[in-house]
N, C-alpha and C. Protein backbone atom coordinates (compact mmCIF):
# COMPACT_ATOMS: atom_id res chain seq x y z
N UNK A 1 0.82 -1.19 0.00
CA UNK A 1 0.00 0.00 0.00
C UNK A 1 0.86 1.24 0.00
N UNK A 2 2.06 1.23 -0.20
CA UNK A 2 3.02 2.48 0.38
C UNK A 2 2.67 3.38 -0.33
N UNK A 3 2.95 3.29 -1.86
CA UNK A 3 2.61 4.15 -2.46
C UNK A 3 1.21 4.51 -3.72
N UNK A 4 -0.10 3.42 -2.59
CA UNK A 4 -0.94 3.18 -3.76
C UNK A 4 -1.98 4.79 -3.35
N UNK A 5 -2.22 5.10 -4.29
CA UNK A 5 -2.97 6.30 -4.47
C UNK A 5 -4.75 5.68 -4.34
N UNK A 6 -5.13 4.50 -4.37
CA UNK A 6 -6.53 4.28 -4.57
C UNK A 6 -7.23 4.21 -2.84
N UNK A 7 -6.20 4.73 -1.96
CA UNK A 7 -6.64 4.80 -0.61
C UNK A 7 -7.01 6.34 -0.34
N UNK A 8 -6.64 7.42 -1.30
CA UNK A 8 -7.29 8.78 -1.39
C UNK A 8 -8.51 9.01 -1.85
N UNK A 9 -9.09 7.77 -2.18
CA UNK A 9 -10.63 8.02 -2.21
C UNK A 9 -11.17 7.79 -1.20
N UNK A 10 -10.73 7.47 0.28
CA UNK A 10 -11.27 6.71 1.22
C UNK A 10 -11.27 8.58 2.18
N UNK A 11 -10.83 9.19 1.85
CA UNK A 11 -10.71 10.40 2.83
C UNK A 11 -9.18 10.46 3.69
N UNK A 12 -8.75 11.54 4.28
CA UNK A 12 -7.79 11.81 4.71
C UNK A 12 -7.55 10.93 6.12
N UNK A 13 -8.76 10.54 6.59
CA UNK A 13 -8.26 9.75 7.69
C UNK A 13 -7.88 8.36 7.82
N UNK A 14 -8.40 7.60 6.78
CA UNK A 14 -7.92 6.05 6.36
C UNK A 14 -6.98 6.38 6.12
N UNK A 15 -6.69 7.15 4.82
CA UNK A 15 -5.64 6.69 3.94
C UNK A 15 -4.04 7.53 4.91
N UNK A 16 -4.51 8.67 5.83
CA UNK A 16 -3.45 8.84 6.54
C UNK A 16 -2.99 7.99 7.94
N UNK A 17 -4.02 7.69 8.27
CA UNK A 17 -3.84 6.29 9.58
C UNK A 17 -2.52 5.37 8.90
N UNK A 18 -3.16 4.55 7.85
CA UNK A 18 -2.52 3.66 6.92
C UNK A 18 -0.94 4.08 6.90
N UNK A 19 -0.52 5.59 6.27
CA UNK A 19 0.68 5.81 5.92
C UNK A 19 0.74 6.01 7.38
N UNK A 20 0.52 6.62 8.28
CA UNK A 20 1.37 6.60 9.51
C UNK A 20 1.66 5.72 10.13
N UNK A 21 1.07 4.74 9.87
CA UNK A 21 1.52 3.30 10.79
C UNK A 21 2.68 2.66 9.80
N UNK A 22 2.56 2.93 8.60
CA UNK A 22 3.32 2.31 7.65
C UNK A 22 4.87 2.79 8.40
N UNK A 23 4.57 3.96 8.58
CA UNK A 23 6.12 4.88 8.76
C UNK A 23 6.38 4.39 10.08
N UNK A 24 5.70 4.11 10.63
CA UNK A 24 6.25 3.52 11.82
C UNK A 24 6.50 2.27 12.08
N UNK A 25 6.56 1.53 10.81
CA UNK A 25 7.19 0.07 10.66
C UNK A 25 6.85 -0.89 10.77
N UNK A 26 4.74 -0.56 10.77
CA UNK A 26 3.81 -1.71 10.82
C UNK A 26 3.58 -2.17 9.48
N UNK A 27 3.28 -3.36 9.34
CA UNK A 27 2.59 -4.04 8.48
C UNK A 27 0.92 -3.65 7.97
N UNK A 28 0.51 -3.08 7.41
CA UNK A 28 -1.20 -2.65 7.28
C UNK A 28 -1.23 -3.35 5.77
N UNK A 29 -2.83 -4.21 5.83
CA UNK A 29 -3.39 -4.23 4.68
C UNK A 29 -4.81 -4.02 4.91
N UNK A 30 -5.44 -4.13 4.08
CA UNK A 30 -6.52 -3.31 4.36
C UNK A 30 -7.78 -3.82 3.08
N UNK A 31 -9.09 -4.63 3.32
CA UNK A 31 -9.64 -4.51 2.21
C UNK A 31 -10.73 -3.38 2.32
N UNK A 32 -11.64 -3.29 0.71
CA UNK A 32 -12.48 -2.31 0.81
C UNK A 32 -13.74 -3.38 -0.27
N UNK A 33 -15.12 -2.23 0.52
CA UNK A 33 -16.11 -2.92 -0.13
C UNK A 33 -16.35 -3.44 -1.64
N UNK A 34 -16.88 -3.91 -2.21
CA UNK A 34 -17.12 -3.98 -3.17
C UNK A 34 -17.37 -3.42 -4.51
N UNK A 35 -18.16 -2.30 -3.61
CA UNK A 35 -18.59 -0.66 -4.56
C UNK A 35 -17.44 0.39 -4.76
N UNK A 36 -16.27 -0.46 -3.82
CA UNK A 36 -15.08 0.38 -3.98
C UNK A 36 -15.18 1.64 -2.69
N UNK A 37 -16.13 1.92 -2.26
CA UNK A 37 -16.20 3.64 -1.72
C UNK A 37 -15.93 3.48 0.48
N UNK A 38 -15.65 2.17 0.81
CA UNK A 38 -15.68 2.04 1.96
C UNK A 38 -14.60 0.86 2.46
N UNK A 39 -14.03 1.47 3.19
CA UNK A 39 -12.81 0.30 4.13
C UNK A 39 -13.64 -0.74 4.95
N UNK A 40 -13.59 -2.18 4.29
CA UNK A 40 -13.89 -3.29 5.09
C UNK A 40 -13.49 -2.85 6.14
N UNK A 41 -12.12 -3.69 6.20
CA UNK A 41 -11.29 -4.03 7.16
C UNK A 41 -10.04 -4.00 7.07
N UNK A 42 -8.98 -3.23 8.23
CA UNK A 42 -7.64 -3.09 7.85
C UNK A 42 -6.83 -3.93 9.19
N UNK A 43 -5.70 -4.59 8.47
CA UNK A 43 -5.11 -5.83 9.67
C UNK A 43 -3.79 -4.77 9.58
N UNK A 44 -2.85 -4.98 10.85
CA UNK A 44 -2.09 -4.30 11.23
C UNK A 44 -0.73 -4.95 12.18
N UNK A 45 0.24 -4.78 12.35
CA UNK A 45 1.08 -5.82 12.32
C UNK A 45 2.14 -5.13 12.75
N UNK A 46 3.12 -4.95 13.76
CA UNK A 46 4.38 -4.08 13.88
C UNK A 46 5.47 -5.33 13.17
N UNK A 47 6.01 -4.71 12.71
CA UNK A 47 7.44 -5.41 12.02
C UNK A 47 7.98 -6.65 12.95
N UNK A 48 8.24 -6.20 14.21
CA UNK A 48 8.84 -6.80 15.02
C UNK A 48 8.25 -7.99 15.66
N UNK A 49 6.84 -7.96 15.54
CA UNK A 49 5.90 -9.32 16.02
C UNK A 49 5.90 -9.70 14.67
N UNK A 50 6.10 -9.67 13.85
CA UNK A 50 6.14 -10.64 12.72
C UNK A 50 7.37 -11.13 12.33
N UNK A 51 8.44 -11.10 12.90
CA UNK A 51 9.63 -11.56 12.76
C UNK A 51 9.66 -12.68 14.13
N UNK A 52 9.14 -12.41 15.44
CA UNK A 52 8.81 -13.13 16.20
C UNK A 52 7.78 -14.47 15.98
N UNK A 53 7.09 -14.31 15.17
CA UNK A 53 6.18 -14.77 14.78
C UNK A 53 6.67 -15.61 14.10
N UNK A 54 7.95 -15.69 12.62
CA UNK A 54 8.56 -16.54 12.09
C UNK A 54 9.37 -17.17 12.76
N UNK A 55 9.67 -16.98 13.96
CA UNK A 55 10.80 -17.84 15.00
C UNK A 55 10.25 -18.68 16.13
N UNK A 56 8.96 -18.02 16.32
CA UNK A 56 8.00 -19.28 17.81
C UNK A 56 7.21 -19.96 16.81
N UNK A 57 6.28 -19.17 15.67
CA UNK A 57 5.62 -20.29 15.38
C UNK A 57 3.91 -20.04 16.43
N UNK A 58 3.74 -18.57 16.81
CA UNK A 58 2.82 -18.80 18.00
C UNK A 58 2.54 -17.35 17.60
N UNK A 59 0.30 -17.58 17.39
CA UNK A 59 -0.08 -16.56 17.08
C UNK A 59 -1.06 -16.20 18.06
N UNK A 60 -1.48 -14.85 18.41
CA UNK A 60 -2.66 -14.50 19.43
C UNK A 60 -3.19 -14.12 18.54
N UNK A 61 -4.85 -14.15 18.64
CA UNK A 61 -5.01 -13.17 17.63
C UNK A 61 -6.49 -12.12 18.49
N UNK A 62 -6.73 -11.06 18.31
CA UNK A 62 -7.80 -10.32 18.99
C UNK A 62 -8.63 -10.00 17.90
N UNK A 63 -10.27 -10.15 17.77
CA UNK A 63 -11.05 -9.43 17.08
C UNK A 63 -11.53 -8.57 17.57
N UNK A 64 -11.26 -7.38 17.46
CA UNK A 64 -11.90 -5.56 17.86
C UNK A 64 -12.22 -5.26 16.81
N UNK A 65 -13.94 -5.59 16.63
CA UNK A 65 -14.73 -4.94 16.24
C UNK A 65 -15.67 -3.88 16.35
N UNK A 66 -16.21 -2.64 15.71
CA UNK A 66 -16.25 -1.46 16.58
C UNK A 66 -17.77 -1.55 15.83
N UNK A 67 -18.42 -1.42 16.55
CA UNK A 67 -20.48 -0.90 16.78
C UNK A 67 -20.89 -1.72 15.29
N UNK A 68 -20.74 -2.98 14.91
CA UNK A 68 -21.37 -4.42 14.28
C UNK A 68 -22.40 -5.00 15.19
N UNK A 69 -23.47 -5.19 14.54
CA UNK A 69 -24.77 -5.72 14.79
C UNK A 69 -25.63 -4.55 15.17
């Protein structure tokens, strides 16, 4: 996503969340609806638990979902 431009249709606050975490050395991907005009869901990842992650072999994982149903 570093340098994809199709996250400036999403408004200044996705698509700047996204690059700021990027710069800070997380992992972000992120899908979007179908119609194109709305962020599913974006997964997020610091560099450093994913290098941990290739050496234990051992994942937590949390679903924080925000005001669904």
């Amino acid at each position: 996503m570093s340098n994809d431009k199709s996250m400036d249709k999403f408004g200044n606050s996705a698509s700047d969340l996204i690059r700021r975490m990027e710069g800070r050395d997380y992992i972000v991907r992120y899908q979007v609806s179908s119609d194109g005009k709305n962020v599913k869901s974006i997964f997020f990842m610091h560099s450093s638990a994913a290098a941990d992650i290739s050496v234990r072999g051992e994942v937590f994982g949390i679903d924080a979902t925000y005001k669904v149903n």
